[in-house]
Protein backbone atom coordinates (compact mmCIF):
# COMPACT_ATOMS: atom_id res chain seq x y z
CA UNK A 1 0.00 0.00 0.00
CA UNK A 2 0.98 3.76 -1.15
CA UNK A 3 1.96 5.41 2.02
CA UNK A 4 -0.15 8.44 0.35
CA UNK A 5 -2.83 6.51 0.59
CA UNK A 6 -3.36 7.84 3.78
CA UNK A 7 -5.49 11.49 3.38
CA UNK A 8 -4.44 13.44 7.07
CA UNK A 9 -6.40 16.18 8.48
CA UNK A 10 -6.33 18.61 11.33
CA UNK A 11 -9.99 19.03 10.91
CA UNK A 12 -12.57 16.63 12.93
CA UNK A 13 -15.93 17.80 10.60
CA UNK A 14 -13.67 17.09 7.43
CA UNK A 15 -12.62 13.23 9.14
CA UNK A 16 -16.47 12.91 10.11
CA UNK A 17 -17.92 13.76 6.70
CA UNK A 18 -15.25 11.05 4.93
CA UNK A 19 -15.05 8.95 7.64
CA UNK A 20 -18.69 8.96 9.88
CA UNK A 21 -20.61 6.43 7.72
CA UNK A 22 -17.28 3.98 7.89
CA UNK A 23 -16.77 4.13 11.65
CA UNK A 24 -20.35 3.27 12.62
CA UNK A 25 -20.82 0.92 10.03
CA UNK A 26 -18.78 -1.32 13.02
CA UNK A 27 -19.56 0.76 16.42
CA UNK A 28 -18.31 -1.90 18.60
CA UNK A 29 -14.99 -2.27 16.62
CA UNK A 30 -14.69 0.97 16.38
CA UNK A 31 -16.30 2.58 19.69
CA UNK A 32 -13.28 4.14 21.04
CA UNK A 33 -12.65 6.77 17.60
CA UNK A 34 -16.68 7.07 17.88
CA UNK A 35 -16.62 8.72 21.41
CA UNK A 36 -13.32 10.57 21.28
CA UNK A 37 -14.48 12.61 18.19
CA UNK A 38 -17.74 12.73 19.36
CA UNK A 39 -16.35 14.24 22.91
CA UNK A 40 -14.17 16.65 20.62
CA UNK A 41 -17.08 17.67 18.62
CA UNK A 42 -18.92 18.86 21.62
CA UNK A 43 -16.49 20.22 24.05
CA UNK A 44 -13.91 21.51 21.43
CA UNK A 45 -10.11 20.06 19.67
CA UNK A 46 -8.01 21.03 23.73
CA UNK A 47 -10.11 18.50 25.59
CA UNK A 48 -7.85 16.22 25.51
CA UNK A 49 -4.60 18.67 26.08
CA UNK A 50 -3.26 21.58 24.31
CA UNK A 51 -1.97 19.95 21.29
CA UNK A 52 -4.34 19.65 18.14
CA UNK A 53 -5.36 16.24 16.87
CA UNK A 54 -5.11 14.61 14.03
CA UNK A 55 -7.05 12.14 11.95
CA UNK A 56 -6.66 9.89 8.95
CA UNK A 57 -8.54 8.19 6.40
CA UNK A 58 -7.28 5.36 4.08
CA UNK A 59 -8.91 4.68 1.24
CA UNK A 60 -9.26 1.65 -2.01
CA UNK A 61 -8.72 2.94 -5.80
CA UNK A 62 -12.54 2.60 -5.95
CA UNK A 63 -12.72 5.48 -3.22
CA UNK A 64 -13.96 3.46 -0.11
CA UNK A 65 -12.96 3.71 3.21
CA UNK A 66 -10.78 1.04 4.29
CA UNK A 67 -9.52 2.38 7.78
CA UNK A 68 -8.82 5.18 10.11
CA UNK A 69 -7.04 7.28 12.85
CA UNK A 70 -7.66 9.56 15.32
CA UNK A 71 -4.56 10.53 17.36
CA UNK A 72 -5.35 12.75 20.58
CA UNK A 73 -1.43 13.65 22.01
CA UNK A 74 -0.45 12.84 24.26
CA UNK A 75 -2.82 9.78 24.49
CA UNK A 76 -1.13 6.68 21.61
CA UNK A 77 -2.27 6.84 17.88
CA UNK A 78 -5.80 5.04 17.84
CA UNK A 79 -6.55 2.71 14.46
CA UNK A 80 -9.14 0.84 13.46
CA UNK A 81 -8.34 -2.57 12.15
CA UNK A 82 -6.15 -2.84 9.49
CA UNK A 83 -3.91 -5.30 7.76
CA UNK A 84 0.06 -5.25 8.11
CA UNK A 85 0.63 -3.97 4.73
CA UNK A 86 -1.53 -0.62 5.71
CA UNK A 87 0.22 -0.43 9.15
CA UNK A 88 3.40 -0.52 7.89
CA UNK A 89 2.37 2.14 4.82
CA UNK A 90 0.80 4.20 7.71
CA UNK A 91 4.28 3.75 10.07
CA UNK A 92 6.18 5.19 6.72
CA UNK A 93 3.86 7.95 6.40
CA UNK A 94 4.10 9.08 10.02
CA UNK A 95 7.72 8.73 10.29
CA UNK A 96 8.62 10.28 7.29
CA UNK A 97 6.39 13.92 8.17
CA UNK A 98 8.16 13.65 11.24
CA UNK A 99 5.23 13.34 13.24
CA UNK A 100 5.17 12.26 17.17
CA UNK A 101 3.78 9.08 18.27
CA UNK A 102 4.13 7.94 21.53
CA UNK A 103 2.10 4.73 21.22
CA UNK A 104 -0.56 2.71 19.09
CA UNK A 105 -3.94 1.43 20.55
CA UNK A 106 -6.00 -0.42 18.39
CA UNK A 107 -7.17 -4.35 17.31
CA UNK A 108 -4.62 -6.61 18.82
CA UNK A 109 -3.15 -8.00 15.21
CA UNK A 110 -3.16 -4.43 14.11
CA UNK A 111 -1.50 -2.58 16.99
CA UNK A 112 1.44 -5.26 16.62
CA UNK A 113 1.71 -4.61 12.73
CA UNK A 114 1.96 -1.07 13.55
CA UNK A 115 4.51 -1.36 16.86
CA UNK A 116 6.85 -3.70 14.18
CA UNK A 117 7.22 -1.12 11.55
CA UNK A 118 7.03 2.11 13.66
CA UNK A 119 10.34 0.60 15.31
CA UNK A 120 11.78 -1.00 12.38
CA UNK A 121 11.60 2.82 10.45
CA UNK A 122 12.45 4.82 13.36
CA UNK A 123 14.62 2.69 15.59
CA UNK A 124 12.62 3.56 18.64
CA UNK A 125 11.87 1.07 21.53
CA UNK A 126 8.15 -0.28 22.00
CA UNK A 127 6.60 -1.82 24.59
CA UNK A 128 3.37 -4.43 24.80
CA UNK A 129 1.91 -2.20 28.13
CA UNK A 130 -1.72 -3.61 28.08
CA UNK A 131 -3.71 -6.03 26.52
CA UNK A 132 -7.55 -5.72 26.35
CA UNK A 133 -10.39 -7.27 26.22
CA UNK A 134 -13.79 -5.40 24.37
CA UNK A 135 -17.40 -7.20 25.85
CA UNK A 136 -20.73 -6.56 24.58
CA UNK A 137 -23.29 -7.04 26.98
CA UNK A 138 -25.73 -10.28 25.61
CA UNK A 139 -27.97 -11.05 28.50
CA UNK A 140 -27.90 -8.99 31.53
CA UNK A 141 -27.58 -11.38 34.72
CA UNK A 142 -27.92 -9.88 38.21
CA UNK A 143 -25.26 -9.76 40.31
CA UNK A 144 -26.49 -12.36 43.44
CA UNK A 145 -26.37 -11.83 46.19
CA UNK A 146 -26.15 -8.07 45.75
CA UNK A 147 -24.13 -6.35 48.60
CA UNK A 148 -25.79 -4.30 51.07
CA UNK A 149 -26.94 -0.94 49.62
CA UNK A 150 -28.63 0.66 46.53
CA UNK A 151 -27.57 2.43 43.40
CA UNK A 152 -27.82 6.22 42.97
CA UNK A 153 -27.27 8.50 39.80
CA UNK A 154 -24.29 11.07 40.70
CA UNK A 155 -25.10 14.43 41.23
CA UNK A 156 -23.37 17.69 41.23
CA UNK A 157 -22.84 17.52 45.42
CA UNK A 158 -20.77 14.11 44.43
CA UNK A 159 -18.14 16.47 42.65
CA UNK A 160 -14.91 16.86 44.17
CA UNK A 161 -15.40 12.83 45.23
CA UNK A 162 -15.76 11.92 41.20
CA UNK A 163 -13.24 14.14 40.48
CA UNK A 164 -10.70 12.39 42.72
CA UNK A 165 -12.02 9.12 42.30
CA UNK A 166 -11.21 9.78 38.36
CA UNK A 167 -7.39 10.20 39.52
CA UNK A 168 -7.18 7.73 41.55
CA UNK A 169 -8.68 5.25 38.88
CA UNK A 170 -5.88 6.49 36.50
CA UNK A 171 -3.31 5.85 38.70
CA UNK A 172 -4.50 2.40 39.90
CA UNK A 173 -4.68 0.98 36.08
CA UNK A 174 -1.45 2.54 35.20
CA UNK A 175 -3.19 5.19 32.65
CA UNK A 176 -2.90 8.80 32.88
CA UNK A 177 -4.98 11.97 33.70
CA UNK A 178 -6.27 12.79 29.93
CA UNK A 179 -8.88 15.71 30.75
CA UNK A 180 -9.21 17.82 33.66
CA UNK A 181 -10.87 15.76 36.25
CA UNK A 182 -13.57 18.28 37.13
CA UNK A 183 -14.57 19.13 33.90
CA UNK A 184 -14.07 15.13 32.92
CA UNK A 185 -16.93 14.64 35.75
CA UNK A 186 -19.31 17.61 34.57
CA UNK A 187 -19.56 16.39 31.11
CA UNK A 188 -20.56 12.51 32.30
CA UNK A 189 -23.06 14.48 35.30
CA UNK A 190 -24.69 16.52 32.47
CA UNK A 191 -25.77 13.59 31.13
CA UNK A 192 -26.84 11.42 34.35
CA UNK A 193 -23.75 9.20 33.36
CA UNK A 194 -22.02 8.28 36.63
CA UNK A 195 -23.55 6.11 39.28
CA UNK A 196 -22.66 5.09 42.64
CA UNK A 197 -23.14 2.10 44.71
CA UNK A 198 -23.66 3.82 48.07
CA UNK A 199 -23.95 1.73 51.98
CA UNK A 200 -27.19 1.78 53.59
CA UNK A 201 -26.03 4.93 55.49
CA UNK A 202 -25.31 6.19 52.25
CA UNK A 203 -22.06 6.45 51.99
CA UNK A 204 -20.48 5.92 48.62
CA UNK A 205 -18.34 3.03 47.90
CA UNK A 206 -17.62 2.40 44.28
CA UNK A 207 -18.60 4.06 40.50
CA UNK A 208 -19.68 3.19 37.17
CA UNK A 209 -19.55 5.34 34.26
CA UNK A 210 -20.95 5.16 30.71
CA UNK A 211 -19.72 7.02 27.99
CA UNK A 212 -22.97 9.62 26.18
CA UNK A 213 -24.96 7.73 23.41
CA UNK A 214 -23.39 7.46 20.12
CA UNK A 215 -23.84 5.14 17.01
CA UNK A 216 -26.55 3.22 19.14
CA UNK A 217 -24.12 2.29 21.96
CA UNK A 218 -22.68 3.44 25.25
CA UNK A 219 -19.34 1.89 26.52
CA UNK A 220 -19.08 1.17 30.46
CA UNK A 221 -16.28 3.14 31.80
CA UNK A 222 -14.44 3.92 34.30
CA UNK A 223 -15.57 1.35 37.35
CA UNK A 224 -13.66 2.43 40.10
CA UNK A 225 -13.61 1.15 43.79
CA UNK A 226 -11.20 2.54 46.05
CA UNK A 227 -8.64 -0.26 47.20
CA UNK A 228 -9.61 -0.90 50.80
CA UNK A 229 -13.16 -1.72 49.53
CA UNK A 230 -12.75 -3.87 46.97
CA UNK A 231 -13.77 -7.71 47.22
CA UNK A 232 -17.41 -6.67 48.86
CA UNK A 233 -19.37 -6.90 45.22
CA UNK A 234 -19.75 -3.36 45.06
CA UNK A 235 -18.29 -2.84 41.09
CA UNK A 236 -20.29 -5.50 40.07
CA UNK A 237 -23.42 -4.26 41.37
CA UNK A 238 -22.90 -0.94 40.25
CA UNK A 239 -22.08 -2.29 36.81
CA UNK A 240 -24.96 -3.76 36.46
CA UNK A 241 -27.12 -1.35 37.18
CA UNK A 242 -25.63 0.90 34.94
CA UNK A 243 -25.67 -1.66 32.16
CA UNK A 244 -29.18 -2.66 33.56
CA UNK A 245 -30.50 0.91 32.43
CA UNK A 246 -28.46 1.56 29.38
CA UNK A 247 -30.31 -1.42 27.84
CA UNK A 248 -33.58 -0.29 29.05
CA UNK A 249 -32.79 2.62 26.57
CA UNK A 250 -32.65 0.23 23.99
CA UNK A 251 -28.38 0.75 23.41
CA UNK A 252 -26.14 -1.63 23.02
CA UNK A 253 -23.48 -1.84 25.69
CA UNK A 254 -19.54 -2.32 25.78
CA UNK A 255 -16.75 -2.26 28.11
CA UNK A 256 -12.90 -2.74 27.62
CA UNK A 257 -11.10 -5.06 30.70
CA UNK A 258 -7.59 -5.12 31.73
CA UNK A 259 -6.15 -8.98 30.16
CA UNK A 260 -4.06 -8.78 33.68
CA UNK A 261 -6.96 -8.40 35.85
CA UNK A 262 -8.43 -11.86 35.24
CA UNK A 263 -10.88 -11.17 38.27
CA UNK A 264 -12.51 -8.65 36.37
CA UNK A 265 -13.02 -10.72 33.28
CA UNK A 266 -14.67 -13.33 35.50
CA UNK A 267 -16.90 -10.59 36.89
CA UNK A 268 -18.11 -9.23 33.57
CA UNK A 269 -18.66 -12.42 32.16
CA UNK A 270 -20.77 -13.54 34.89
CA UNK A 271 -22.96 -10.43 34.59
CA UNK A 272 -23.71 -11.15 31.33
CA UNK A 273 -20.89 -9.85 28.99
CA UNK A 274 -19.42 -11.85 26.00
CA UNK A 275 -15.68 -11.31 24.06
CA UNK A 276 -15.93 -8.85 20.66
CA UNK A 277 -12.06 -8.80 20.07
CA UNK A 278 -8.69 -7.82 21.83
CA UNK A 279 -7.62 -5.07 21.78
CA UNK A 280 -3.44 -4.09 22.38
CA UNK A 281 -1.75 -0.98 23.73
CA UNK A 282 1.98 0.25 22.96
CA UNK A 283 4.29 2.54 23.91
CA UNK A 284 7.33 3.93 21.84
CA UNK A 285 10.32 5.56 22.99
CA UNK A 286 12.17 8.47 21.56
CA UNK A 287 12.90 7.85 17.67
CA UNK A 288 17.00 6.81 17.29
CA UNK A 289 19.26 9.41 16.26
C-alpha cells in the first residue's frame, strides 16, 4: 500500500464527513474513535490537552474507506483494524512527516503490525503495556447476592469525590490523567452518566460510568472502587445497574477489561458480557538518532 494513501487532516468535521458512515458501520470495533471525536465535537479540539489532533482516512482505488485514525497527544495513535501492509504504509507515512507518536492502541493484530514497523523505520523502543479485552453485553444477569446498599445517579454535590475518584482510577490501572478531572466529571453528570453504589447509610463506595450515546451504543467506563473496599461486590453491582438501564434505553453496551486483571473478566462475564475482540496498547520511545 501507497503510504499516500493515507489522506491526514487537522480538521474533525472534514474526518467525520469522509469517515462517519465507515466508523459506525462497526460501532463496537470501532467505539473508542466514535466517542473521542464525538467528545471533541462537543467540548472543542483542547479536551484532551493543548496539542491539536489529528485524523486519517485510508482509502481503495474505488474510493472506499478502508480504515482510520484519530490521534489525541499525548494519548497513543488510535486505528481501526487494518492489515500489516496498511500499518506498515501508515508507520512510513508518520515517520517520514516527522510526526510524534508515543504509542498505538488499536485491534490486537493491528497494533502489533503497527509497533513492528514504527520501530523497524524509526529505531525507537516499544513496549506491549496492556492487553484488552472489548465485551458486549448479551444477557444482563444480576449480580447475586447483591451487597448491602442501593444504586444512585451522581449528582453535582458528588463532585470533588468523582473528580478524585477519576485520579485515583488512572493511577490504579497505570493510565494517565487525559482531561481535567472536574470538567471530565461535569460532562458525564450533564448527562446522568455516573452512578454510585452507596452503603445503607449512604455512603459511597464504588462508580460506574458510561460514555454519552453514540452510534446506538454506550461503553461502560471507568468502574472504580477505592482499594480498601474492593472484594465486597460493590463494582459488580454498580455495573450492572448501569448496564441494567443503558439497555432499558434500547443501546447496546460495551466495556474494555484489563487482560491482567483476570478477576474482572470473570466478573463481567458472569454479569452477562461476551468477548468482541482484543484489543493491544503500545508505547514507543524516543525515535534513534
Amino acid at each position: 500500500m501507497d503510504p499516500d494513501a493515507w489522506q491526514l487532516t487537522d480538521d474533525l468535521g472534514e474526518f467525520l464527513t469522509e469517515a462517519g458512515d465507515f466508523l459506525c458501520s462497526r460501532p463496537a470495533t470501532h467505539t473508542v474513535q466514535l466517542t473521542v471525536a464525538e467528545t471533541l465535537r462537543v467540548r472543542g479540539p483542547k479536551v484532551y490537552g493543548d496539542q491539536p489532533p489529528r485524523f486519517g482516512v485510508l482509502r481503495d482505488p474505488d474510493g472506499a474507506v478502508l480504515a482510520t485514525l484519530l490521534h489525541t497527544p499525548p494519548a497513543p495513535l488510535q486505528l481501526t483494524p487494518l492489515d500489516p501492509s496498511d500499518a506498515a504504509a501508515l508507520a512510513a507515512r508518520l515517520a517520514g512527516l516527522g510526526h510524534r507518536v508515543p504509542g498505538v492502541s488499536g485491534e490486537r493484530d493491528t497494533a502489533a503490525a503497527f509497533a513492528s514497523a514504527w520501530r523497524r523505520l524509526t529505531g525507537a523502543d516499544a513496549e506491549l503495556i496492556q492487553s484488552q479485552r472489548l465485551y458486549r453485553l448479551d444477557g444482563l444477569t444480576p449480580v447475586h447476592p447483591a451487597p448491602e446498599g442501593r444504586p444512585r445517579v451522581a449528582g453535582p454535590a458528588d463532585r470533588e469525590l468523582l473528580a478524585r475518584w477519576y485520579v485515583e482510577f488512572a493511577a490504579a490501572t497505570g493510565g494517565h490523567v487525559r482531561q481535567d478531572p472536574e470538567q471530565w466529571v461535569d460532562a458525564r453528570l450533564a448527562h446522568g452518566g455516573l452512578t454510585l453504589w452507596e452503603t445503607p447509610d449512604g455512603t459511597p463506595v464504588s462508580v460506574a460510568g458510561t460514555t454519552p450515546e453514540t452510534a446506538g451504543q454506550v461503553r461502560v467506563a471507568p468502574v472504580y472502587t477505592p482499594g480498601h473496599l474492593r472484594g465486597r461486590g460493590y463494582a459488580g453491582a454498580v455495573t450492572a445497574e448501569v448496564s441494567r438501564c443503558a439497555r432499558e434505553d434500547g443501546t447496546e453496551v460495551l466495556l474494555f477489561t484489563d487482560l491482567a486483571n483476570p478477576t474482572s473478566n470473570r466478573l463481567y462475564q458472569r454479569i452477562g458480557y461476551r468477548s468482541v475482540a482484543d484489543f493491544a496498547v503500545w508505547a514507543f520511545g524516543a525515535p534513534a538518532r
